[in-house]
C-alpha atoms as a PDB file:
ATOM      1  CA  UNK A   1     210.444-152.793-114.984  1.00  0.00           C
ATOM      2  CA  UNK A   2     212.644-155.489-113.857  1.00  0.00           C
ATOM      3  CA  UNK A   3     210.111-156.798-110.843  1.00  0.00           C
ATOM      4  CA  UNK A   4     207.368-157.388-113.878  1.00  0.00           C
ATOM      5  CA  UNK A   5     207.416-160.265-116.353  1.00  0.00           C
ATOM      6  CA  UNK A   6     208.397-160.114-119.732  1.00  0.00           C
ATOM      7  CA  UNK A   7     206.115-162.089-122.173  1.00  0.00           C
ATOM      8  CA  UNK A   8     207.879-160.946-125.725  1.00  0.00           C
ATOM      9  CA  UNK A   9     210.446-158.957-126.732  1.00  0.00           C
ATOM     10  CA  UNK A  10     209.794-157.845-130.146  1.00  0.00           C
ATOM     11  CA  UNK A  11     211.851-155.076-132.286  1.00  0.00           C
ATOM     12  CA  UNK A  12     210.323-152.093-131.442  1.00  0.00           C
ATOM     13  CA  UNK A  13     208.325-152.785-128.258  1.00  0.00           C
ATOM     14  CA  UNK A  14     208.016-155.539-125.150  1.00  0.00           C
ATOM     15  CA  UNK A  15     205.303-157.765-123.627  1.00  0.00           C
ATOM     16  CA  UNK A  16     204.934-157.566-119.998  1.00  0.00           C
ATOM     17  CA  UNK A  17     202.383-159.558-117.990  1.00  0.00           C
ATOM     18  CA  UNK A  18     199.279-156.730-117.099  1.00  0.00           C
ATOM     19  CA  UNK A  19     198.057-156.012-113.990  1.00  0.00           C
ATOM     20  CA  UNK A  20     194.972-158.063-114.650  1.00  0.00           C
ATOM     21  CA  UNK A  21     194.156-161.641-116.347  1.00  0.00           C
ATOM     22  CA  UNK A  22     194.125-161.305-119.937  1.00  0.00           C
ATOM     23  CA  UNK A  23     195.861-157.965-120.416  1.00  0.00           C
ATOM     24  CA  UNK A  24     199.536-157.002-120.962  1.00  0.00           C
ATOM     25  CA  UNK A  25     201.491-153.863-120.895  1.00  0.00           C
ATOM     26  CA  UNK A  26     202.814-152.918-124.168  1.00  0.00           C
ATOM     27  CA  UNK A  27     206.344-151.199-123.698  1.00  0.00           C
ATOM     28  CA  UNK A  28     207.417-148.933-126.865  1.00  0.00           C
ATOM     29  CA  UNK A  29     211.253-148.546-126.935  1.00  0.00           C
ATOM     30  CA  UNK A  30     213.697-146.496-128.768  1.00  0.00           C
ATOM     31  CA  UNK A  31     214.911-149.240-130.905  1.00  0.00           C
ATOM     32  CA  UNK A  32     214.805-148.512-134.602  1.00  0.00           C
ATOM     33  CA  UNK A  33     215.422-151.699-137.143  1.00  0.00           C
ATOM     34  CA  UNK A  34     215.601-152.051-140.697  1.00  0.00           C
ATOM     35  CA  UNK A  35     215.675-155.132-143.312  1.00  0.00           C
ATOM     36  CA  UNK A  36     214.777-157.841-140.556  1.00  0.00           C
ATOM     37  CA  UNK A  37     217.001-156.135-138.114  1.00  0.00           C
ATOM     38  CA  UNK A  38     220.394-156.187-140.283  1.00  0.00           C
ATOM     39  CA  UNK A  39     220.291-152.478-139.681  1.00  0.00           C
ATOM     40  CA  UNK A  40     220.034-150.869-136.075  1.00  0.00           C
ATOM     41  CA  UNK A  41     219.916-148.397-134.412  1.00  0.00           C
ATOM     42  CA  UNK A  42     218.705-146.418-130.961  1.00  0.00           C
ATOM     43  CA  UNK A  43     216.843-143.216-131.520  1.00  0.00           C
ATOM     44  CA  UNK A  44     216.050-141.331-128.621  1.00  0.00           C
ATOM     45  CA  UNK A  45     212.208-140.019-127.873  1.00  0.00           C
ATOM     46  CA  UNK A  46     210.921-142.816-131.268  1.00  0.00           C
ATOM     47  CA  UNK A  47     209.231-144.715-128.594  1.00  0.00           C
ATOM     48  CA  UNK A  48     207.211-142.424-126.359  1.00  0.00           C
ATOM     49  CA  UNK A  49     206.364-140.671-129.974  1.00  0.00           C
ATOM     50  CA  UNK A  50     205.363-144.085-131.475  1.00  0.00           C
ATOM     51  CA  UNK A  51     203.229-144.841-128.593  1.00  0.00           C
ATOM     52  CA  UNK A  52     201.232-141.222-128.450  1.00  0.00           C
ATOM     53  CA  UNK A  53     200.613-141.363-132.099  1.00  0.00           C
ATOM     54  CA  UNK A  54     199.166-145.300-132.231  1.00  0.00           C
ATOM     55  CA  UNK A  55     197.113-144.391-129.166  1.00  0.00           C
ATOM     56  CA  UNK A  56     195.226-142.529-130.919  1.00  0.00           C
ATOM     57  CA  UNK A  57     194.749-143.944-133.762  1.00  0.00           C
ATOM     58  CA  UNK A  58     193.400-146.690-131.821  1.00  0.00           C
ATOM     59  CA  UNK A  59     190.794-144.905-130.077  1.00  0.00           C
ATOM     60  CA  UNK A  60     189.773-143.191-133.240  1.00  0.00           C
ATOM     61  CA  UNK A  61     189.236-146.609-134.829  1.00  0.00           C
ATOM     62  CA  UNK A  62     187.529-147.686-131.513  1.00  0.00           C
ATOM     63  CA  UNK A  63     185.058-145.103-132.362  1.00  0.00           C
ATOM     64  CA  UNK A  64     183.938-146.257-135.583  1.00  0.00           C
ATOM     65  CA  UNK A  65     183.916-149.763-134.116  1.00  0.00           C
ATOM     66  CA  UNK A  66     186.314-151.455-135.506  1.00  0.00           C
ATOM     67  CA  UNK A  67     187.825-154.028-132.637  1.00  0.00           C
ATOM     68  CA  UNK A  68     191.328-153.345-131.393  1.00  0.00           C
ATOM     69  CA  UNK A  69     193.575-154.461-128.461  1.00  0.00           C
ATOM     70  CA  UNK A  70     193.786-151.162-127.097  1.00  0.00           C
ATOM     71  CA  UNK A  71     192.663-150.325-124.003  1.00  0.00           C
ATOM     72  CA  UNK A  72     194.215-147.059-122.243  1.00  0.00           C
ATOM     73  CA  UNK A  73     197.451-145.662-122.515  1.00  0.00           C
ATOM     74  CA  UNK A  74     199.641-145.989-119.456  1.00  0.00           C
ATOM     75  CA  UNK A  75     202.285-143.401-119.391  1.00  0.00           C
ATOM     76  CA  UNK A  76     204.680-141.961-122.229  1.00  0.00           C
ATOM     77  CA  UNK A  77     205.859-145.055-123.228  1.00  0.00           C
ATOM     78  CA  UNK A  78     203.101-147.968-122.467  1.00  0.00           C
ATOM     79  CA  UNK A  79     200.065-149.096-123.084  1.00  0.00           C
ATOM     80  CA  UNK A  80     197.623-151.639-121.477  1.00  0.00           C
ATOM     81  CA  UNK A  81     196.477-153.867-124.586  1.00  0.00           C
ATOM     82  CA  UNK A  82     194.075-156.911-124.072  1.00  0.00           C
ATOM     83  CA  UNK A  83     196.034-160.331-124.583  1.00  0.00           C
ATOM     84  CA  UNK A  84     195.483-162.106-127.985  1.00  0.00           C
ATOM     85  CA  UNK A  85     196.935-164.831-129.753  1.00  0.00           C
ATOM     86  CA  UNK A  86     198.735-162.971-132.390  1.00  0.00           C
ATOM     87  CA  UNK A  87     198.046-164.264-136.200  1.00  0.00           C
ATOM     88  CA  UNK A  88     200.938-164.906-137.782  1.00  0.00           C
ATOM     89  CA  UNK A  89     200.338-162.521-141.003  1.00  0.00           C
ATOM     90  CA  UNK A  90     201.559-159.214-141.762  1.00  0.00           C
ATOM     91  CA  UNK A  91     198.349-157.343-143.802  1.00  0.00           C
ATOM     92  CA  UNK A  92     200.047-154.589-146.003  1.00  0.00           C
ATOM     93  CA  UNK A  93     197.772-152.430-147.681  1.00  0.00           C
ATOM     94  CA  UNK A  94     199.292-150.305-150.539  1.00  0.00           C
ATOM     95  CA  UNK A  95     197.812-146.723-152.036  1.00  0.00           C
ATOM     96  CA  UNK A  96     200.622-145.629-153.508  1.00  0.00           C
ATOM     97  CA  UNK A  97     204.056-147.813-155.129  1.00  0.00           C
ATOM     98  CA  UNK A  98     207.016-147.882-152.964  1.00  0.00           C
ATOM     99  CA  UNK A  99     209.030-150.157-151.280  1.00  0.00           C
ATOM    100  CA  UNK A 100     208.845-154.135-152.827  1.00  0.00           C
ATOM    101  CA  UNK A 101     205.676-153.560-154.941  1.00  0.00           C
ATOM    102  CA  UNK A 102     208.056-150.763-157.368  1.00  0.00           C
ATOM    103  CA  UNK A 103     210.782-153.213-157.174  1.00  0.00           C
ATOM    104  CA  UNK A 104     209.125-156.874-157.739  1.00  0.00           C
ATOM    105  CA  UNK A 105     206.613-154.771-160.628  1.00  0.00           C
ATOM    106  CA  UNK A 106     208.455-152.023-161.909  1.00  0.00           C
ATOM    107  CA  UNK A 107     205.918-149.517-161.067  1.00  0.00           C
ATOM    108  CA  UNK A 108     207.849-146.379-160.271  1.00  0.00           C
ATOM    109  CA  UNK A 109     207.386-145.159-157.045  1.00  0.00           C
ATOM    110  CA  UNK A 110     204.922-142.604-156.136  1.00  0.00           C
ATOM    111  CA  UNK A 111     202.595-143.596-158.912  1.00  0.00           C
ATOM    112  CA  UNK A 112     199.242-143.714-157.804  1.00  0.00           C
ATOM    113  CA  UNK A 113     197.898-147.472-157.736  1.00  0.00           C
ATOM    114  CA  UNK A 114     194.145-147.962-160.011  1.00  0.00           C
ATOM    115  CA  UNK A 115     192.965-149.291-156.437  1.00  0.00           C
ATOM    116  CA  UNK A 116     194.169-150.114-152.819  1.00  0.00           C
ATOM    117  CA  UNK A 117     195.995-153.544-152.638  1.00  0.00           C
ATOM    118  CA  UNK A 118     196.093-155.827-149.775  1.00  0.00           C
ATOM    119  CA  UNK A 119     199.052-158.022-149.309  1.00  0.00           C
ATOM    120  CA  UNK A 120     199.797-161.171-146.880  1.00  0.00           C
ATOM    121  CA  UNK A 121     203.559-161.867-145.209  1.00  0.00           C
ATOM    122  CA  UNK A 122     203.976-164.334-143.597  1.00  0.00           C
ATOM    123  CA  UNK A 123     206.082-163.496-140.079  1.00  0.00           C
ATOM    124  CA  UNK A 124     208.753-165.160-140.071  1.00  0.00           C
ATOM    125  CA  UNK A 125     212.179-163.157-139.603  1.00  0.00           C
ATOM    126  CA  UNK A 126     214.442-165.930-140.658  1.00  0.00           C
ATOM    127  CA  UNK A 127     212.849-166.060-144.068  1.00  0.00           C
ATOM    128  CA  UNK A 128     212.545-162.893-144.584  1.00  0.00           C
ATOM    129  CA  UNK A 129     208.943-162.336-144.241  1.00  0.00           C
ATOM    130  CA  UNK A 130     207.993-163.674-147.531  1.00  0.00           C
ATOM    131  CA  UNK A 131     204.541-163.004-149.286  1.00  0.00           C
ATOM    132  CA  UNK A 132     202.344-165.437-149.479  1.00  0.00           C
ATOM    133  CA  UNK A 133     198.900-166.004-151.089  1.00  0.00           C
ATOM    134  CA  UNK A 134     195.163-166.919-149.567  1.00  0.00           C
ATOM    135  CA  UNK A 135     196.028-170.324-150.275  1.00  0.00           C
ATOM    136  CA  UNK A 136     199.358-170.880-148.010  1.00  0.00           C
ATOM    137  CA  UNK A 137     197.484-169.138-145.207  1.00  0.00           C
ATOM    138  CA  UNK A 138     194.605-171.269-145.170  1.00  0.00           C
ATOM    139  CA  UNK A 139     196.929-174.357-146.367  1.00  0.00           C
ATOM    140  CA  UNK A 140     198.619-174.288-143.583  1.00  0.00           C
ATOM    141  CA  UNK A 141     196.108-173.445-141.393  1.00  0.00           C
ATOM    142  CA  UNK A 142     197.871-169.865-140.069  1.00  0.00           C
ATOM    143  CA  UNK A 143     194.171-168.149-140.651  1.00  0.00           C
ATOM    144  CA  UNK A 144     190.399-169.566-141.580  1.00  0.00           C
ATOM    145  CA  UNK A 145     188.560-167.992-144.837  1.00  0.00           C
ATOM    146  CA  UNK A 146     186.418-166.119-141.869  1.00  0.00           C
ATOM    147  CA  UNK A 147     189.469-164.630-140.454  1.00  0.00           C
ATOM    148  CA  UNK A 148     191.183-163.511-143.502  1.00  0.00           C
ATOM    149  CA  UNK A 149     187.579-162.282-144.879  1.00  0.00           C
ATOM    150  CA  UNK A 150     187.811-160.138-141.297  1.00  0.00           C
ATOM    151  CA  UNK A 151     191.349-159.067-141.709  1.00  0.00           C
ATOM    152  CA  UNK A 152     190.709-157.335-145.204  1.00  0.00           C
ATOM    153  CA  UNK A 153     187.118-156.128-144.518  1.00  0.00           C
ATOM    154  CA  UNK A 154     188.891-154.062-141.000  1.00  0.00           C
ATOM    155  CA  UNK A 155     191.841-153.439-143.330  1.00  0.00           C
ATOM    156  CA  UNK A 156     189.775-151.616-145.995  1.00  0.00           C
ATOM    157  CA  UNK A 157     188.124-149.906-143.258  1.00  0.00           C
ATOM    158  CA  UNK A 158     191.729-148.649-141.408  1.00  0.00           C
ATOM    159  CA  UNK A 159     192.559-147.357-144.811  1.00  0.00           C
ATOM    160  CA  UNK A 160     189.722-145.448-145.157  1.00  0.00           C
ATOM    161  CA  UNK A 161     190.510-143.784-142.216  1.00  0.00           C
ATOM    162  CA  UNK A 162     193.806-143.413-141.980  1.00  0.00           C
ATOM    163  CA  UNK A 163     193.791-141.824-145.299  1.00  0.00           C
ATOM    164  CA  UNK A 164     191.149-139.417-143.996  1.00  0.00           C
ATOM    165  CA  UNK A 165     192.724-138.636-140.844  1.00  0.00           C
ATOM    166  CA  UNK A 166     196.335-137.755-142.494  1.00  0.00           C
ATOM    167  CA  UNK A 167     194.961-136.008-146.110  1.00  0.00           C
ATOM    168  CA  UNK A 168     193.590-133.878-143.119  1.00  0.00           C
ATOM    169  CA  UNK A 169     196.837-133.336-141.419  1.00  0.00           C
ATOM    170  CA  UNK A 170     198.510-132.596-145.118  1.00  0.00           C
ATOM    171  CA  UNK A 171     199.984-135.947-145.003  1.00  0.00           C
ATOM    172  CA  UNK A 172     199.911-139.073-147.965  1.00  0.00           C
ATOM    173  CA  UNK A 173     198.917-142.656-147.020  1.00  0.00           C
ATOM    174  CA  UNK A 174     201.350-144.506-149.137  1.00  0.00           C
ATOM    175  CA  UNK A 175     200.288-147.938-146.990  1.00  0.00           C
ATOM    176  CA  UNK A 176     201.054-149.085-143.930  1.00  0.00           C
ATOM    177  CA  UNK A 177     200.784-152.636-142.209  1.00  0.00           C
ATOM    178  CA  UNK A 178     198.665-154.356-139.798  1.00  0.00           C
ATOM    179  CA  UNK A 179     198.730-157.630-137.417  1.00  0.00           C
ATOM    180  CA  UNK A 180     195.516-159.396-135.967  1.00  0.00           C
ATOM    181  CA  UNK A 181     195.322-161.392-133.012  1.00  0.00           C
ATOM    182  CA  UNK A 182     192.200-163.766-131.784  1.00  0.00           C
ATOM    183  CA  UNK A 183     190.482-162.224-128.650  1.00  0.00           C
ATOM    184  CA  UNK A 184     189.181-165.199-126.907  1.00  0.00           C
ATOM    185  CA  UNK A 185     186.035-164.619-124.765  1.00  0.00           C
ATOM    186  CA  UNK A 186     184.875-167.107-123.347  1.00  0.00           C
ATOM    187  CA  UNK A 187     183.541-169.413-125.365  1.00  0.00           C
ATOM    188  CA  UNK A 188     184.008-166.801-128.130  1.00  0.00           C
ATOM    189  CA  UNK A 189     186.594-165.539-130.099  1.00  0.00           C
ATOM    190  CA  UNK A 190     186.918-162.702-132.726  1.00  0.00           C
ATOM    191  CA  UNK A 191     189.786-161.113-134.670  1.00  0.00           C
ATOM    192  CA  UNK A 192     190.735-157.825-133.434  1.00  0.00           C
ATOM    193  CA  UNK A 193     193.602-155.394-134.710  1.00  0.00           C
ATOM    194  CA  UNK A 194     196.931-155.241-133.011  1.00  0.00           C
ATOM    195  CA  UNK A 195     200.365-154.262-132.733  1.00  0.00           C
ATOM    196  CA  UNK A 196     200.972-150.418-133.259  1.00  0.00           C
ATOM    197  CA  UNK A 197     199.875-148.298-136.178  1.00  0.00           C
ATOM    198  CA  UNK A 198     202.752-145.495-136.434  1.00  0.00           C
ATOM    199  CA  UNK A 199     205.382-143.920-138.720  1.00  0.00           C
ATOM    200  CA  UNK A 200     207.358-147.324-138.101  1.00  0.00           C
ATOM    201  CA  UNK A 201     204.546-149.412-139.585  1.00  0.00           C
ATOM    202  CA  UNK A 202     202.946-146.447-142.095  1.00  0.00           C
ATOM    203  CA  UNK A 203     204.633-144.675-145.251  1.00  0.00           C
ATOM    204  CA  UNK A 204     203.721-141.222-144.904  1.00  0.00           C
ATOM    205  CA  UNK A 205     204.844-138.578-147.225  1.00  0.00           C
ATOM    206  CA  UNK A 206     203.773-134.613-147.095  1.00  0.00           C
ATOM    207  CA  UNK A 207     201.354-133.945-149.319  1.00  0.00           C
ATOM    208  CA  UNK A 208     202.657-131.114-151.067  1.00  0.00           C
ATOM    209  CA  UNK A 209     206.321-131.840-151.311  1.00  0.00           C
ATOM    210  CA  UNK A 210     206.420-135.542-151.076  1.00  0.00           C
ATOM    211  CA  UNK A 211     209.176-135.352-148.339  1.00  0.00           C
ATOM    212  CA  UNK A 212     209.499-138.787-146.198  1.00  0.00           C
ATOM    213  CA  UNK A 213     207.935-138.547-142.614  1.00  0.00           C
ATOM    214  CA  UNK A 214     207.860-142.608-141.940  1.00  0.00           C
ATOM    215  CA  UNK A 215     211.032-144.749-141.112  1.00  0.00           C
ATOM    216  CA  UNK A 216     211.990-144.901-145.002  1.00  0.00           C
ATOM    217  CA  UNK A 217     214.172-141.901-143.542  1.00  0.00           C
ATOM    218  CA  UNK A 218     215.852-144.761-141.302  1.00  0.00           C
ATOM    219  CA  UNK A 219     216.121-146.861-144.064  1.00  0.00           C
ATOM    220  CA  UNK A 220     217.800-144.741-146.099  1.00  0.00           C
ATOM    221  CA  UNK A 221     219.908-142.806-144.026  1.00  0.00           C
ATOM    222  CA  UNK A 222     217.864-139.436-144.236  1.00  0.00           C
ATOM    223  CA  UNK A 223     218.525-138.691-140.904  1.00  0.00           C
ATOM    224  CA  UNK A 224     215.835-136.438-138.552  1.00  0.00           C
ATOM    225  CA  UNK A 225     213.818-139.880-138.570  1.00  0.00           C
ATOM    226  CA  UNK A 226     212.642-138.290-134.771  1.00  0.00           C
ATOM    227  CA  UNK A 227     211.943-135.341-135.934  1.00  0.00           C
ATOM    228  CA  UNK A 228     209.652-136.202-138.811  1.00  0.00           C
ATOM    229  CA  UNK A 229     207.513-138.507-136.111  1.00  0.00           C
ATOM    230  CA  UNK A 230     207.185-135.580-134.360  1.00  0.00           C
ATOM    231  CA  UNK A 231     206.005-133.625-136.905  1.00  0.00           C
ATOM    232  CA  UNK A 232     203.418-136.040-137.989  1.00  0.00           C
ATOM    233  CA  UNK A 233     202.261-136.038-134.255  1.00  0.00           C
ATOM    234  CA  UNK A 234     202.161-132.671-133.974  1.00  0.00           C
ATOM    235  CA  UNK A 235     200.012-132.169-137.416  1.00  0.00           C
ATOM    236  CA  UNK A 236     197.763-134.503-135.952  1.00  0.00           C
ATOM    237  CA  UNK A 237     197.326-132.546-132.696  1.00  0.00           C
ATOM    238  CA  UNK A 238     198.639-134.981-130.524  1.00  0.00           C
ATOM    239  CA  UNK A 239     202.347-132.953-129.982  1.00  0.00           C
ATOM    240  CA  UNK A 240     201.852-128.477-129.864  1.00  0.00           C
ATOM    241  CA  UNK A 241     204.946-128.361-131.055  1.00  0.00           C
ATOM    242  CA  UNK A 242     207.213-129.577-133.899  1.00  0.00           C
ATOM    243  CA  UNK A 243     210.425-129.573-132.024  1.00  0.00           C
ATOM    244  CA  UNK A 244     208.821-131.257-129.007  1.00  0.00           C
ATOM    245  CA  UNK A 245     210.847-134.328-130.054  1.00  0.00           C
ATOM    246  CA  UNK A 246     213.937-136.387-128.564  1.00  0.00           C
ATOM    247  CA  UNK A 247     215.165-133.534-126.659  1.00  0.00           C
ATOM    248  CA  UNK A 248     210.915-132.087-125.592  1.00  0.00           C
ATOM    249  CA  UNK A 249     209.569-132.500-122.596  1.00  0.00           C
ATOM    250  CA  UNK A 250     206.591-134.686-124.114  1.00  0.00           C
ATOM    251  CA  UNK A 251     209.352-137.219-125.012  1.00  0.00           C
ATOM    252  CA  UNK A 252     212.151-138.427-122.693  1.00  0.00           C
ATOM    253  CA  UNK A 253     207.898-155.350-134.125  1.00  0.00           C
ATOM    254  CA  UNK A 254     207.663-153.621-136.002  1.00  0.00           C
ATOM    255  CA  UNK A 255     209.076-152.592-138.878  1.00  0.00           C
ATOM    256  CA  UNK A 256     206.801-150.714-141.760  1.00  0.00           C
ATOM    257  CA  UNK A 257     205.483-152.521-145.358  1.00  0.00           C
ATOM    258  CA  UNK A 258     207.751-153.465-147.550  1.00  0.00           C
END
């Protein structure tokens, strides 16, 4: 890894120049953070798990056409994503109240929400990655009407999938957040979904018993954060086995909404 370049080092994963122009190699580490990185932490097997479960995700999304940056996994722990110019939003789209939306509106968590609610952040670590309206974005010129109309028409589309995909694995989309990047091709460009879609960036609870299986468990010192990502993989028949976590043979920026 050293003889490559690095282009970014987020959280959660790295940026290294791809083999070809226009691509990069999307390195998932180990690396668990929590409230803009004032908690860390190293948990062994999170990558390799993170990057199994968001690869396919992405494919299944690339079969109902909705545009992504993925383009083949690698090896247990990269990916070869096309390059975009990342748009400096966090989309979170909420299901179910937890996190900030129970806290800033006193809606107790768990409670079922009368519809799905997309939020925009604006990514920016130092401030704390503060929510903003349609107005700031396109004030200051971080996204056109176009793209946001884009980023919540793919949004509503991930959400009906995602929520398909895990009610069928036994598993509750509380929400989960997305980042968008501009594709250029050419003399085109289109907004396309990027990042990682994974327990770090998804609240997932079991659907029966409501027990954590996201990074909440992280967050809140739940321990068997590993564990529960490797539960959620296996469910979705990407892992045989439960236990084939840290210590399996499958598994040698990101944080989630708020």
């Amino acid at each position: 890894m050293s003889r490559r370049k690095m282009i970014y080092e987020g959280k959660a994963k790295i940026l290294y120049e791809g083999p070809e122009p226009g691509t990069l190699v999307q390195y998932f580490k180990d690396d668990a953070t929590a409230f803009n990185n004032q908690k860390h932490a190293t948990l062994e097997g999170k990558g390799v798990l993170n990057n199994r479960i968001s690869e396919h995700i992405m494919l299944g999304l690339g079969r109902i056409g909705i545009p992504t940056h993925f383009i083949k996994r690698l090896n247990m722990r990269e990916q070869l994503v096309r390059q975009v110019e990342i748009i400096p939003l966090e989309v979170v789209c909420r299901n179910v109240a937890a996190g900030s939306i129970s806290t800033r509106l006193g809606v107790p968590e768990g409670e079922q929400l009368p519809r799905s609610i997309i939020e925009f952040y604006y990514k920016k670590d130092e401030l704390g990655d503060p929510m903003i309206s349609e107005e700031h974005i396109t004030a200051f010129n971080w996204a056109t009407h176009q793209e946001i109309d884009d980023m919540m028409a793919m949004t509503l589309r991930v959400n009906d999938f995602l929520s398909g995909l895990f009610t069928g694995a036994g598993i509750r989309l509380v929400d989960f957040k997305l980042e968008f990047g501009r594709h250029y091709e050419g003399d085109m460009v289109r907004t396309v979904l990027a990042d990682e879609i994974s327990p770090d960036s998804c609240r997932l609870w079991d659907l029966e018993t409501n027990e954590k299986m996201d990074k909440d468990r992280f967050r809140r010192d739940m321990g068997n954060v590993t564990e529960a990502y490797a539960e959620v993989a296996r469910r979705l028949g990407i892992m045989k086995e439960s236990g084939q976590g840290a210590a399996g043979g499958d598994v040698g920026k990101s944080d989630a909404p708020k």
